[in-house]
Protein backbone atom coordinates (compact mmCIF):
# COMPACT_ATOMS: atom_id res chain seq x y z
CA UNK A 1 -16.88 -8.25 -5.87
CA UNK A 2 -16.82 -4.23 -6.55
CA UNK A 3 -19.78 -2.56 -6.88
CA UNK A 4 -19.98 -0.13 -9.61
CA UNK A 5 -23.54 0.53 -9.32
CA UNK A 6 -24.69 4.36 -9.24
CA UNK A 7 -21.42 5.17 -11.90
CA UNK A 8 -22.37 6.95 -15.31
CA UNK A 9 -19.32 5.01 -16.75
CA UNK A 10 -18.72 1.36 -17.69
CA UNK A 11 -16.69 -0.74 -14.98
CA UNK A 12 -13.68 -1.05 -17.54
CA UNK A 13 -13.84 2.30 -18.15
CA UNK A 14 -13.62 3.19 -14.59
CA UNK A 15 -10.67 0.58 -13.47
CA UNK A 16 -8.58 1.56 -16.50
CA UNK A 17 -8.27 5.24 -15.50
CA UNK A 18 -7.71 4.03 -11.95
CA UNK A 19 -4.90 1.59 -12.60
CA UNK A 20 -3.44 4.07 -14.76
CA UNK A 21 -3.31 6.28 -12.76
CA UNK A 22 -1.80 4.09 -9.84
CA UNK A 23 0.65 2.70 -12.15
CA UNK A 24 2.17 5.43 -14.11
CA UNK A 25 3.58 8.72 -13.40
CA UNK A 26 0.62 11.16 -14.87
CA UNK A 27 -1.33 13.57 -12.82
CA UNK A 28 -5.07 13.59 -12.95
CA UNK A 29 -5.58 16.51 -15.72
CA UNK A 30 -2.90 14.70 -17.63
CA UNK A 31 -5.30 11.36 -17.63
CA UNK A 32 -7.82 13.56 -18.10
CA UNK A 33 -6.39 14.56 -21.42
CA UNK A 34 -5.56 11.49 -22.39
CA UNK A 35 -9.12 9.97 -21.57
CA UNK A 36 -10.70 12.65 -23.87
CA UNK A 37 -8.33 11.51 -26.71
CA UNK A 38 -9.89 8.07 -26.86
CA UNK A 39 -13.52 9.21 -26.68
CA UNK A 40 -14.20 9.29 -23.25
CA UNK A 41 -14.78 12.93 -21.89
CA UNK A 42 -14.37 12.73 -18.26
CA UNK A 43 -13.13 15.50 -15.62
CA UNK A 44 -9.62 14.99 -13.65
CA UNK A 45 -12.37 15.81 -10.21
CA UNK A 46 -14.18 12.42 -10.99
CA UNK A 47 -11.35 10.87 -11.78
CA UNK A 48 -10.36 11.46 -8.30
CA UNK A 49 -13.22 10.49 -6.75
CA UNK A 50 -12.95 7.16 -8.36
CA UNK A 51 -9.24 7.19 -7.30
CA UNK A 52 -10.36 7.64 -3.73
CA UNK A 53 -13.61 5.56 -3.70
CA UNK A 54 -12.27 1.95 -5.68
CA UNK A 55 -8.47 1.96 -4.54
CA UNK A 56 -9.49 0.80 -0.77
CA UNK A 57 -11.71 -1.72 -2.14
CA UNK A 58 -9.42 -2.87 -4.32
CA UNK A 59 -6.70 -2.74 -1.51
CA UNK A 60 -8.84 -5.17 0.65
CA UNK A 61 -9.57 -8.16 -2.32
CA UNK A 62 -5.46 -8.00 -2.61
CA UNK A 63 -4.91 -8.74 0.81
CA UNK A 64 -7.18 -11.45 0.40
CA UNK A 65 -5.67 -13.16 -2.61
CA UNK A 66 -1.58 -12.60 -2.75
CA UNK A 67 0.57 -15.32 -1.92
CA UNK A 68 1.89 -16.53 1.49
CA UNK A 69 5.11 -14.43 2.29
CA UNK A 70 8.64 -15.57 4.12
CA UNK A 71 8.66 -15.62 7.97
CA UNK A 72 11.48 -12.97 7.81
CA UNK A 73 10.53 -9.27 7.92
CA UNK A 74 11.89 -6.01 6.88
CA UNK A 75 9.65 -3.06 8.04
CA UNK A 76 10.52 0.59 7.50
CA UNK A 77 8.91 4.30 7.05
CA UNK A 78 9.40 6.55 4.50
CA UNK A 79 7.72 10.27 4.38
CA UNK A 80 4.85 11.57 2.25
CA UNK A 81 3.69 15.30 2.18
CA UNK A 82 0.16 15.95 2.93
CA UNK A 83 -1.26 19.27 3.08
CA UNK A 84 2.37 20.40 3.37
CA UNK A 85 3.04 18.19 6.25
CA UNK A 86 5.29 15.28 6.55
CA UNK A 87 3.39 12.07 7.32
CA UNK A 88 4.87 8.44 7.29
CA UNK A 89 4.26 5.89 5.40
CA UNK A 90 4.31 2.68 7.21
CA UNK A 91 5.75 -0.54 5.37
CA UNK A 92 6.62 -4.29 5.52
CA UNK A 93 7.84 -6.26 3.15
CA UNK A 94 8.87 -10.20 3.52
CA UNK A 95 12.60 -11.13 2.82
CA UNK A 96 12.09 -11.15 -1.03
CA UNK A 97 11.17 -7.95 -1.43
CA UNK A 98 7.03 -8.88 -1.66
CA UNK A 99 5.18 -6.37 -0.19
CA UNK A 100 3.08 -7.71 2.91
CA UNK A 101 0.93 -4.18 4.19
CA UNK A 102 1.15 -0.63 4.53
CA UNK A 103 -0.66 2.27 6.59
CA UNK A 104 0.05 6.13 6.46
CA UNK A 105 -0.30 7.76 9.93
CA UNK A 106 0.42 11.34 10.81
CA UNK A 107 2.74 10.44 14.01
CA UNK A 108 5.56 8.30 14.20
CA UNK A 109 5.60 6.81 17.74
CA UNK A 110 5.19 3.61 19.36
CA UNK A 111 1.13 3.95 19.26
CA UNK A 112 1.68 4.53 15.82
CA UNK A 113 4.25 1.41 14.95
CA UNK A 114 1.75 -0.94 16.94
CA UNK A 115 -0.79 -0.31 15.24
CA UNK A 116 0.80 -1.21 11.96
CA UNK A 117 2.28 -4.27 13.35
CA UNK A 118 -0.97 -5.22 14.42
CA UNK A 119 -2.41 -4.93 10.82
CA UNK A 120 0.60 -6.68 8.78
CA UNK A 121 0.20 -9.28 11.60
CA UNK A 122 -3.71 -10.23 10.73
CA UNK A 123 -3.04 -9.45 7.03
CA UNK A 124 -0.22 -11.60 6.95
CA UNK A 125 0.13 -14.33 9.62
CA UNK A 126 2.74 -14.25 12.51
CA UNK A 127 6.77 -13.71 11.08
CA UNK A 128 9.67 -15.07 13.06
CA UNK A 129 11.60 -12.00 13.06
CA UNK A 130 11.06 -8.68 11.85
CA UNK A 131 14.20 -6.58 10.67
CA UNK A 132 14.15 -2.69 11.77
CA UNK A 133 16.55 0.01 11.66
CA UNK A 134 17.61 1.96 14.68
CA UNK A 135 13.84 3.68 15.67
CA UNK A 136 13.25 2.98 19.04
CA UNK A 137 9.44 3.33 18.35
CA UNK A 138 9.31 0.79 16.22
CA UNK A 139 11.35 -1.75 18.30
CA UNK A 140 8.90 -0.38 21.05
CA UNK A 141 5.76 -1.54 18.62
CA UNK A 142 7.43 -5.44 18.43
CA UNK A 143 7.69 -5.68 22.14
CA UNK A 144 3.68 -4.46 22.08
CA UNK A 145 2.85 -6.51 19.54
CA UNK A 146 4.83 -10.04 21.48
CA UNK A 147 2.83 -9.08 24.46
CA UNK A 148 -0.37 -9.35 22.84
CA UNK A 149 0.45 -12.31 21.06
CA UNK A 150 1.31 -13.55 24.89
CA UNK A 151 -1.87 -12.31 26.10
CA UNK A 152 -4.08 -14.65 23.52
CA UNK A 153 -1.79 -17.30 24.46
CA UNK A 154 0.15 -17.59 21.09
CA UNK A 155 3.03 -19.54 21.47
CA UNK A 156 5.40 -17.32 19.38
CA UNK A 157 7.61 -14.62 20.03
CA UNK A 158 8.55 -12.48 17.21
CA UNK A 159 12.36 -11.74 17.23
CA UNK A 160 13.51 -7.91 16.66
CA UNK A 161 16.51 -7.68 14.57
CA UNK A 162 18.11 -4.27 14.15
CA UNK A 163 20.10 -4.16 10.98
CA UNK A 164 21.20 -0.98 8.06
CA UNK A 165 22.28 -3.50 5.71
CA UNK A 166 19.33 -5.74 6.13
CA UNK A 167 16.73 -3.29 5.67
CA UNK A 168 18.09 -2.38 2.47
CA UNK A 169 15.46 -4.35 0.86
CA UNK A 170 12.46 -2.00 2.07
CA UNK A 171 14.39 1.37 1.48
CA UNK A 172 14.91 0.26 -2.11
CA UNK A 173 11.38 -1.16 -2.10
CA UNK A 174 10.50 2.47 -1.35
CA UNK A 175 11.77 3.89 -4.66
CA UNK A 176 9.27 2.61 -6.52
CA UNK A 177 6.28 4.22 -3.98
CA UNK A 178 8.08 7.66 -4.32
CA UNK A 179 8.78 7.63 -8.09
CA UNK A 180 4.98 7.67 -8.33
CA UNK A 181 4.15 10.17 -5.68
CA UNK A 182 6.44 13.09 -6.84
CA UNK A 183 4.80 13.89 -9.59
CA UNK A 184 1.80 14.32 -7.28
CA UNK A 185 3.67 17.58 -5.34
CA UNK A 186 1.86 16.17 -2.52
CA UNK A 187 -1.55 15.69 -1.63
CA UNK A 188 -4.19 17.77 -0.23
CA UNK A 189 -5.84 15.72 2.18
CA UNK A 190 -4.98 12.45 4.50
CA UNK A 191 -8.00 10.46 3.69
CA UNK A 192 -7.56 10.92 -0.48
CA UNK A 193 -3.31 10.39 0.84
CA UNK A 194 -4.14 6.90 2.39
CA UNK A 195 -6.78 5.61 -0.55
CA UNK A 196 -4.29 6.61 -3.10
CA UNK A 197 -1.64 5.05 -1.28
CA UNK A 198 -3.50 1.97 -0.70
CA UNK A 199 -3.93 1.80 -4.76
CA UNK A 200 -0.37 2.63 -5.63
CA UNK A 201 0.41 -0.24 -3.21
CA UNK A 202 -1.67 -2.73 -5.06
CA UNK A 203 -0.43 -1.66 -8.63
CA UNK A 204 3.27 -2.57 -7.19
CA UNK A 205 2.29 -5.99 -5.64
CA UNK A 206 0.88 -6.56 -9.42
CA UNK A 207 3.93 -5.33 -10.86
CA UNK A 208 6.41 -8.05 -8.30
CA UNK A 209 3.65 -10.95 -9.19
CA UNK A 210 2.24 -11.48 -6.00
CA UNK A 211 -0.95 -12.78 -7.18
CA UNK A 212 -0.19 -15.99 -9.50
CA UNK A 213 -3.05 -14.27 -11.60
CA UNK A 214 -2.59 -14.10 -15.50
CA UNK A 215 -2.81 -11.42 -18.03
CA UNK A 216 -1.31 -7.99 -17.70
CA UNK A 217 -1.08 -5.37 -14.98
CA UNK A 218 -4.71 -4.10 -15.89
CA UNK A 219 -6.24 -7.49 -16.38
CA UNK A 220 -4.61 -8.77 -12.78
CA UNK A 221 -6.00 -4.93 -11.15
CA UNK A 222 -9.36 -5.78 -13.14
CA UNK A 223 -9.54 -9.55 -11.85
CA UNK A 224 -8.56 -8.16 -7.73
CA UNK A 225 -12.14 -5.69 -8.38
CA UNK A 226 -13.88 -8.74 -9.30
């Protein structure tokens, strides 16, 4: 469970402006705005703070609870501007489209792509194959990855697949993460970048169901903060 303690607003308050935010294409004065319409008079700085502080938190509890994905992988990068930089957005997603983990770095090399494999791995258990496009780095990050798993003695050996038309699954998936981060003409730093990331993340898993939890999109986001 979240702890809210120390906040000067009420925990629904709090995760409402949050998922809202996450969710929907406004910027922070425009939620602002809209916050003050309903009674509740709170500045678009705090609401980034909150942004910043809850969505990693969040981010961890979903990890915990979504469902068991497909052994078949498709992992991809897509760019996000930060400070008016390109970064990349690392991303898996399973065969149907469910999203299985995500990590923004500022390189895109094979230290980079290991890294990330190494995270979806012990968020999401060990995939038979892991579909790529043409990046030698991130071929580079498999064959890292396969001789760790060798190393702890893990029987498996995770195939690379190199395919366009395969990977069509994550470069639609990312659509939906860049829809919400245009309106945001970028962000200003890499550590608010990767929290607010992490939270737009969650709000999509909520949106493709992967949490057999009832209710709406706020109720599920509510339920994940305990």
């Amino acid at each position: 469970m979240i702890s809210f303690k120390g906040c000067h607003f009420p925990k629904p308050v709090i995760l409402h402006a949050i998922y809202f935010y996450l969710r929907y294409s406004v910027s922070l004065r425009d939620l602002e705005e809209i916050l003050a319409e309903r009674g509740v008079v709170v500045d678009h700085a705090t609401l980034s703070r909150w942004v910043v502080k809850f969505s990693p938190l969040v981010a961890i509890e979903a990890q915990k609870r979504k469902k068991p994905s497909a052994v078949s992988w498709r992992m991809d990068e897509t760019y996000i501007k930060v400070r008016g930089q390109w970064t990349y957005l690392y991303r898996a997603v399973d065969r149907d489209g469910k999203t299985l983990d995500f990590m923004l770095s500022e390189k895109r090399d094979t230290v980079a792509a290991t890294l990330f494999f190494a995270k979806a791995l012990a968020s999401s258990g060990i995939p038979l194959r892991i579909v790529i496009d043409k990046s030698g780095a991130n071929g580079a990050g498999i064959k890292e990855v396969n001789k760790i798993l060798k190393r702890f003695g893990c029987p498996t050996t995770i195939t690379t697949v190199r395919s366009k038309y395969l990977n069509n699954v994550i470069e639609q998936d990312h659509r939906f993460i860049k829809r919400r981060t245009r309106p945001m003409l970028g962000f200003k730093s890499f550590s608010s970048a990767s929290a607010t990331l992490e939270g737009i993340e969650v709000a999509q898993m909520i949106r493709k169901k992967q949490f057999g939890l009832e209710g709406s999109g706020f109720a599920q986001f509510a339920a994940l903060a305990g």
